[in-house]
C-alpha atoms as a PDB file:
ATOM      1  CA  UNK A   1     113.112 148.938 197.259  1.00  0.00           C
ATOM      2  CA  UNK A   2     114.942 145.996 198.543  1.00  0.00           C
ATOM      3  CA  UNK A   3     118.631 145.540 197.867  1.00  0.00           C
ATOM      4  CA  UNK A   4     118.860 142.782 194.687  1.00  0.00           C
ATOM      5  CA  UNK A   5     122.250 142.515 192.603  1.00  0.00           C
ATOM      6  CA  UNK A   6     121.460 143.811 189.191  1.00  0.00           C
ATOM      7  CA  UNK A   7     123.185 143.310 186.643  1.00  0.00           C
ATOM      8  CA  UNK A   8     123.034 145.851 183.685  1.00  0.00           C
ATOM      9  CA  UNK A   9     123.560 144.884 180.450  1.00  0.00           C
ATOM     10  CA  UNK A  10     124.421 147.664 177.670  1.00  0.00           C
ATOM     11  CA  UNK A  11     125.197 147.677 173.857  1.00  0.00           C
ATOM     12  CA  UNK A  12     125.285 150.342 172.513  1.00  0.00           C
ATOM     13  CA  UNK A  13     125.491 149.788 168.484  1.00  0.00           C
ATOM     14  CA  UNK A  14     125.011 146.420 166.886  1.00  0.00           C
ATOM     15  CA  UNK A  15     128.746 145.303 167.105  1.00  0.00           C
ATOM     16  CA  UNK A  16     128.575 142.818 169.307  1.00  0.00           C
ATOM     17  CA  UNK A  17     131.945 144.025 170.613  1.00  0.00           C
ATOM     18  CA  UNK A  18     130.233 147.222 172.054  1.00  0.00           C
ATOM     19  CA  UNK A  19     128.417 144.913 174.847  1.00  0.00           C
ATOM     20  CA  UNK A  20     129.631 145.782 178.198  1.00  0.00           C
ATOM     21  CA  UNK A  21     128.113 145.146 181.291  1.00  0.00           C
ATOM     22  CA  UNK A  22     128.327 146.102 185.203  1.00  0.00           C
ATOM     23  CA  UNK A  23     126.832 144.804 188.405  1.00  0.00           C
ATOM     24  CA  UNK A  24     125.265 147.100 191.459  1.00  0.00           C
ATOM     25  CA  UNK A  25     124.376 146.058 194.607  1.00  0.00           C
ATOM     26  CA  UNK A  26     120.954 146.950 194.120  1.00  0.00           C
ATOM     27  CA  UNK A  27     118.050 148.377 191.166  1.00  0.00           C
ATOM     28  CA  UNK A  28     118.202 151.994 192.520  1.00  0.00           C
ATOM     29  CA  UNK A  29     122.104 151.796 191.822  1.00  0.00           C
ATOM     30  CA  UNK A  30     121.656 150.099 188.340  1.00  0.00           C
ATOM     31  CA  UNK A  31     119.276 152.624 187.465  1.00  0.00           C
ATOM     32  CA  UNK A  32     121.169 155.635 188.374  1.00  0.00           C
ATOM     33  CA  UNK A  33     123.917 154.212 186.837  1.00  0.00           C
ATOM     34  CA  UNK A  34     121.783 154.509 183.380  1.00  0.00           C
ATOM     35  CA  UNK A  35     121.374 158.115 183.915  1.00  0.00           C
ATOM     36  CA  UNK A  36     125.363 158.337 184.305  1.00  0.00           C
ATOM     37  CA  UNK A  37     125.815 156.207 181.248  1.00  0.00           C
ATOM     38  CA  UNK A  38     123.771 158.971 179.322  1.00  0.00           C
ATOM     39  CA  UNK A  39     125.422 161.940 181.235  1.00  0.00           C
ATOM     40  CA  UNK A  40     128.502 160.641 180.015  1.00  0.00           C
ATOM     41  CA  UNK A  41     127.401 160.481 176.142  1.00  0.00           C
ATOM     42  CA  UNK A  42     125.868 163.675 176.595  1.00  0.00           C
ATOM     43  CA  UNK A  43     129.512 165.273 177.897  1.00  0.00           C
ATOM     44  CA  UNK A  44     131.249 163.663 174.907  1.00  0.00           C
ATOM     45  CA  UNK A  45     129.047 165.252 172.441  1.00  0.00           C
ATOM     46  CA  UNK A  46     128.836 168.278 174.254  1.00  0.00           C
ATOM     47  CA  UNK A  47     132.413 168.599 175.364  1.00  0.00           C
ATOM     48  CA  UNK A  48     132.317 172.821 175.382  1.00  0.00           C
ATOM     49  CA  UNK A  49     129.365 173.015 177.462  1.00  0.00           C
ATOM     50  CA  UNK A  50     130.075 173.745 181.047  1.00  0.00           C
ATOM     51  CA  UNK A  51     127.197 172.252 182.578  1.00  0.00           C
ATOM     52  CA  UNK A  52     124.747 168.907 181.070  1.00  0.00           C
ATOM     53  CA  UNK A  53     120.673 169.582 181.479  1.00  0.00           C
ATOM     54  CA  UNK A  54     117.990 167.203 180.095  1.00  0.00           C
ATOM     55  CA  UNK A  55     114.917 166.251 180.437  1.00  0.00           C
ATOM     56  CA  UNK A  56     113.449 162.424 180.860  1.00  0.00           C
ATOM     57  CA  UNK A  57     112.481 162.036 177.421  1.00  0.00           C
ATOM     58  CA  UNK A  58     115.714 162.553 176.149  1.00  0.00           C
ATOM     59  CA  UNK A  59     117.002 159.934 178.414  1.00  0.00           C
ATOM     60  CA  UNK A  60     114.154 157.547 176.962  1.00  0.00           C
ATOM     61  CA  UNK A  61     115.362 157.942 173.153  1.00  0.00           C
ATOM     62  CA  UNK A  62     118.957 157.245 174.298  1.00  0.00           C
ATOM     63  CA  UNK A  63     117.828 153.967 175.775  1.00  0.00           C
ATOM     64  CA  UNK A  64     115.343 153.605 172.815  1.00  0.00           C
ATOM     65  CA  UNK A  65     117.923 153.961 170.467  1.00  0.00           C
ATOM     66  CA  UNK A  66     120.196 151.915 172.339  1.00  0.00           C
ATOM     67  CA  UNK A  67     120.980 148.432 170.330  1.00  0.00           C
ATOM     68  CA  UNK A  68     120.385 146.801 173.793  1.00  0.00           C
ATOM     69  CA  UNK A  69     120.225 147.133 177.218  1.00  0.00           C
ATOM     70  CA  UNK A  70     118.574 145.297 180.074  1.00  0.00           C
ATOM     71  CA  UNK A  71     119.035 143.963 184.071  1.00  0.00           C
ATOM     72  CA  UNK A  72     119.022 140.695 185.529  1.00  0.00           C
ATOM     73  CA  UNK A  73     117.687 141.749 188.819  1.00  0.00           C
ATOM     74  CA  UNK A  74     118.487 138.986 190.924  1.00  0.00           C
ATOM     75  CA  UNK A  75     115.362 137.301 192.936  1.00  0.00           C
ATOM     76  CA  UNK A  76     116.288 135.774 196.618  1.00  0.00           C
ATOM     77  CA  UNK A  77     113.214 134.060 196.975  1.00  0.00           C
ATOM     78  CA  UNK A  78     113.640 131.975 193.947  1.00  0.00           C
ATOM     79  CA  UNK A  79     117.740 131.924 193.715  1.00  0.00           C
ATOM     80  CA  UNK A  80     117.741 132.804 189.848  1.00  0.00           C
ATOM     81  CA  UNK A  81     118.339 136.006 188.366  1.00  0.00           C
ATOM     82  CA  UNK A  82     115.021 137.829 186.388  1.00  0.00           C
ATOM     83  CA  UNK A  83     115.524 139.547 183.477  1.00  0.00           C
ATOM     84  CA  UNK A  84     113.748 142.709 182.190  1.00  0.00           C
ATOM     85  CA  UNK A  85     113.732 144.857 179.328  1.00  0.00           C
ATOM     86  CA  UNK A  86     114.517 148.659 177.976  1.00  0.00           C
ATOM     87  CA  UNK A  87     110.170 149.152 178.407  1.00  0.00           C
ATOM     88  CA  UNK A  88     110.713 148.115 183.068  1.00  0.00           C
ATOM     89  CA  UNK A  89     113.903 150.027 182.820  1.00  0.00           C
ATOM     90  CA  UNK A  90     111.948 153.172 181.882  1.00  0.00           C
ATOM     91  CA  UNK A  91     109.390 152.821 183.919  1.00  0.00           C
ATOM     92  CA  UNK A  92     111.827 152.097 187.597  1.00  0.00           C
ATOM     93  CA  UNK A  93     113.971 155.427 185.992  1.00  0.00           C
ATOM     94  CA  UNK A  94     110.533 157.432 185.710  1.00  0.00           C
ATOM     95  CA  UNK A  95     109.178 156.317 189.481  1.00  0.00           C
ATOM     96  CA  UNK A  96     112.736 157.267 190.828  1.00  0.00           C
ATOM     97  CA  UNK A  97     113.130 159.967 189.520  1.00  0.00           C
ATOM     98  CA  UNK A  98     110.083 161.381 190.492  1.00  0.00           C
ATOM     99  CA  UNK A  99     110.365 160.248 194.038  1.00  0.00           C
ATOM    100  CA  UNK A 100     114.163 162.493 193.657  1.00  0.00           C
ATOM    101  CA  UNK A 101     111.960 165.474 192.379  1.00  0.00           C
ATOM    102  CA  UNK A 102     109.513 165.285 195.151  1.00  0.00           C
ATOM    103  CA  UNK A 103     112.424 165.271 197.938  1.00  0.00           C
ATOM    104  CA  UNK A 104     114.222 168.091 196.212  1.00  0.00           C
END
């Protein structure tokens, strides 16, 4: 995939003072950047655990359950910035990570 700034936006509860967001230099960064998001949560609540295994539909009900989150992918052709929803978001983390599973 090309590189295209993304911009993730996250919140996690319905406080609107739990939005954050970052920016990545391209989808493929954004993305994995999800999966560290929920590594992270999953270390918190699992702080005794030495090492953090799950499996990809875990990682779907943590973004299901997430108040928000989506990426303004940013689109050269037409100078603007695209948005897309927790449903694409799923669907680029499922293609990547099976392309990571086929190289392993």
């Amino acid at each position: 995939m090309k590189q295209s700034h993304t911009i993730l936006l996250v919140q996690p509860s319905h406080r609107a003072e739990t939005r954050t967001y970052s920016d990545y230099e391209s989808v493929n960064e954004c993305l994995e950047g999800i999966c560290k998001i929920y590594e992270e949560h999953l270390k918190k609540s699992n702080p005794n655990s030495p090492s953090i295994t799950y499996d990809i539909s875990q990682l779907f009900d943590f973004i299901d359950h997430l108040a928000d989150l989506s990426c303004l992918v940013f689109q050269k052709n037409a100078g603007c910035y695209s948005p897309h929803d927790k449903e694409w978001v799923k669907e680029k983390i499922y293609v990547m990570l099976r392309k990571q599973a086929g190289k392993a």
